[in-house]
Protein backbone atom coordinates (compact mmCIF):
# COMPACT_ATOMS: atom_id res chain seq x y z
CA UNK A 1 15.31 221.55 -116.49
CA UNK A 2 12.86 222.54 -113.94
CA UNK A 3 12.56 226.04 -112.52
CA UNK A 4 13.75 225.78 -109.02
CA UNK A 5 13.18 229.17 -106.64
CA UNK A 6 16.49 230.41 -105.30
CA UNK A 7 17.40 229.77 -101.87
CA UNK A 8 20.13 231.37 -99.67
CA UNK A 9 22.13 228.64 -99.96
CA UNK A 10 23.05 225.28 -100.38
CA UNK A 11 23.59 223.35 -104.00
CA UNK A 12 20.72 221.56 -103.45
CA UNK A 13 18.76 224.68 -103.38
CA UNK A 14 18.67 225.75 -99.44
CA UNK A 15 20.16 223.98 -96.37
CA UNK A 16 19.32 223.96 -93.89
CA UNK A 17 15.95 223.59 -95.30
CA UNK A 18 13.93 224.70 -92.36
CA UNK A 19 10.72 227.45 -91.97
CA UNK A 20 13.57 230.21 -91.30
CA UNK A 21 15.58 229.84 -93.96
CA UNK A 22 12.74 230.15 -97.02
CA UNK A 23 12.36 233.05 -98.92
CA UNK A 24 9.27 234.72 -100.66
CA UNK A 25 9.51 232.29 -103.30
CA UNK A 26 8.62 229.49 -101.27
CA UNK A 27 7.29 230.29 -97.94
CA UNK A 28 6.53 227.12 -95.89
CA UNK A 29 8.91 223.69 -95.26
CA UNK A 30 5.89 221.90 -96.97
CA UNK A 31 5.78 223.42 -100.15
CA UNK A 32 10.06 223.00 -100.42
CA UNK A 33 9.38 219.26 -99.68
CA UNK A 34 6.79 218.85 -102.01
CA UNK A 35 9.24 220.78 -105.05
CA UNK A 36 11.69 218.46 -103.96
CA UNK A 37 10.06 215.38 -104.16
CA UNK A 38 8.58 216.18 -107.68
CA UNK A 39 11.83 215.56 -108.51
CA UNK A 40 14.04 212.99 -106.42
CA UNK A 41 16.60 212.12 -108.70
CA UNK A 42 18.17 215.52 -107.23
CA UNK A 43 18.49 213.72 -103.44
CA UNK A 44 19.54 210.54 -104.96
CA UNK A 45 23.02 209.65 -102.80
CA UNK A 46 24.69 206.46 -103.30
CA UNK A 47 24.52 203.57 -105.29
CA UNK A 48 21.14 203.76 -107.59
CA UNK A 49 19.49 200.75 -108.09
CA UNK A 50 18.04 200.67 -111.84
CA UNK A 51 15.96 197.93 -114.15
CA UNK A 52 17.59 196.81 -117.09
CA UNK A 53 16.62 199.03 -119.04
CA UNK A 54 18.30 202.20 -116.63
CA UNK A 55 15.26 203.15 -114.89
CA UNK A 56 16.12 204.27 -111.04
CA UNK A 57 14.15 201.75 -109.06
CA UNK A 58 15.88 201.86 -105.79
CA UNK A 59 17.73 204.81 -103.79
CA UNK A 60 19.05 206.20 -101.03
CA UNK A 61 18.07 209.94 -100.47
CA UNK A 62 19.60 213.39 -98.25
CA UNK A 63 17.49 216.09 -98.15
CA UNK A 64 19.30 219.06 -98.41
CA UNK A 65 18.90 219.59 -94.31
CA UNK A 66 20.56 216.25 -93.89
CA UNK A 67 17.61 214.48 -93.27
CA UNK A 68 17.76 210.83 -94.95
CA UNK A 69 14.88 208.69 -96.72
CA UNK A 70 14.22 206.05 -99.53
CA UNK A 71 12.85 206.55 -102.90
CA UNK A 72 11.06 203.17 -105.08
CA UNK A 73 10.17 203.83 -108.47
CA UNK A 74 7.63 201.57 -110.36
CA UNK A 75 9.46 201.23 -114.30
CA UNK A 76 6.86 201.95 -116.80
CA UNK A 77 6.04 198.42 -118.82
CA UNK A 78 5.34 199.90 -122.17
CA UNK A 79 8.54 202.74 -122.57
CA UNK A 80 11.60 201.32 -121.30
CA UNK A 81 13.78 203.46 -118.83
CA UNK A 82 10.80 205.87 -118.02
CA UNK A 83 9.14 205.86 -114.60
CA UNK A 84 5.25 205.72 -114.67
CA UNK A 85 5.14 206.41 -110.88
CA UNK A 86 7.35 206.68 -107.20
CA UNK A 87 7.80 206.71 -103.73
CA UNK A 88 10.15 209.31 -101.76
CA UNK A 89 9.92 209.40 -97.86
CA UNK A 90 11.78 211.82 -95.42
CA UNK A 91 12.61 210.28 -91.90
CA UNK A 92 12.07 212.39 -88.95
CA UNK A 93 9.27 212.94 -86.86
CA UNK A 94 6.84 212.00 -88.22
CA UNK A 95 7.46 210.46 -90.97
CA UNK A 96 6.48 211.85 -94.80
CA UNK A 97 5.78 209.64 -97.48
CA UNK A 98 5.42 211.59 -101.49
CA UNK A 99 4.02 209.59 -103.75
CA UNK A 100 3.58 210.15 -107.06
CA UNK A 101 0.70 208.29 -108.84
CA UNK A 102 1.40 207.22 -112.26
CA UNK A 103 1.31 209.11 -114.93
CA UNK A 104 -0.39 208.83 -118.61
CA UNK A 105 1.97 209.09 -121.25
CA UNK A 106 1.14 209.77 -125.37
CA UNK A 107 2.12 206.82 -127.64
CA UNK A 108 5.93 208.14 -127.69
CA UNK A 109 6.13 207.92 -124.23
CA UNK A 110 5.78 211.53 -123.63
CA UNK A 111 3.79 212.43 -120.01
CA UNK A 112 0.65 213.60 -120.80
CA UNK A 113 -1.07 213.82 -117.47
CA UNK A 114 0.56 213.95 -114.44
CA UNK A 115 -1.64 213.27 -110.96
CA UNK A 116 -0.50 215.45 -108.00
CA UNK A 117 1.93 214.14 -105.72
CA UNK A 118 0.26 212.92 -102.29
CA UNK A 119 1.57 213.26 -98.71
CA UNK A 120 1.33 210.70 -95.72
């Protein structure tokens, strides 16, 4: 489970997620997107498209402000059900793209490196 700052409100951890509405913990709308997208399986809404091995591929996302997007995950080929590395955009104006490069993992399929996410 990942340490998540408390917001005001909101199960998602703050809506609406605007500038206003952060607290000391997190103190700019960039750095609440970019803890949100490290982990997107927490906007996932909808059916989630998965390989056959139940690794989310394909989904529909909400961001806790009600602000829709897409997430693609690329299915590791060595540890089945693990993602290696992912896409999660935010629609709006303009337009934000996360992507997470893939990551290294140890021969049990543990992450050993993970590269920073990158915004577009």
């Amino acid at each position: 489970m990942v340490d998540r700052p408390p917001y005001a409100n909101g199960v998602l951890g703050g809506t609406p997620l605007v500038a206003e509405r952060l607290n000391a913990e997190e103190s700019d709308l960039q750095a609440a997107l970019q803890q949100l997208a490290r982990d997107p399986s927490q906007l996932f809404v909808g059916s989630i498209i998965t390989d056959p091995w139940g690794a989310p591929i394909s989904a529909s996302v909400i961001w806790p402000d009600g602000v829709t997007g897409v997430y693609s995950g690329t299915p590791s080929p060595t540890f089945r059900g693990a993602v290696d590395a992912y896409t999660i955009t935010r629609t709006g104006s303009p337009v934000k793209t996360f992507t997470q490069p893939a990551a290294s993992r140890d021969v049990k399929g543990n992450v050993t490196y993970r590269p920073p996410l990158t915004i577009s």
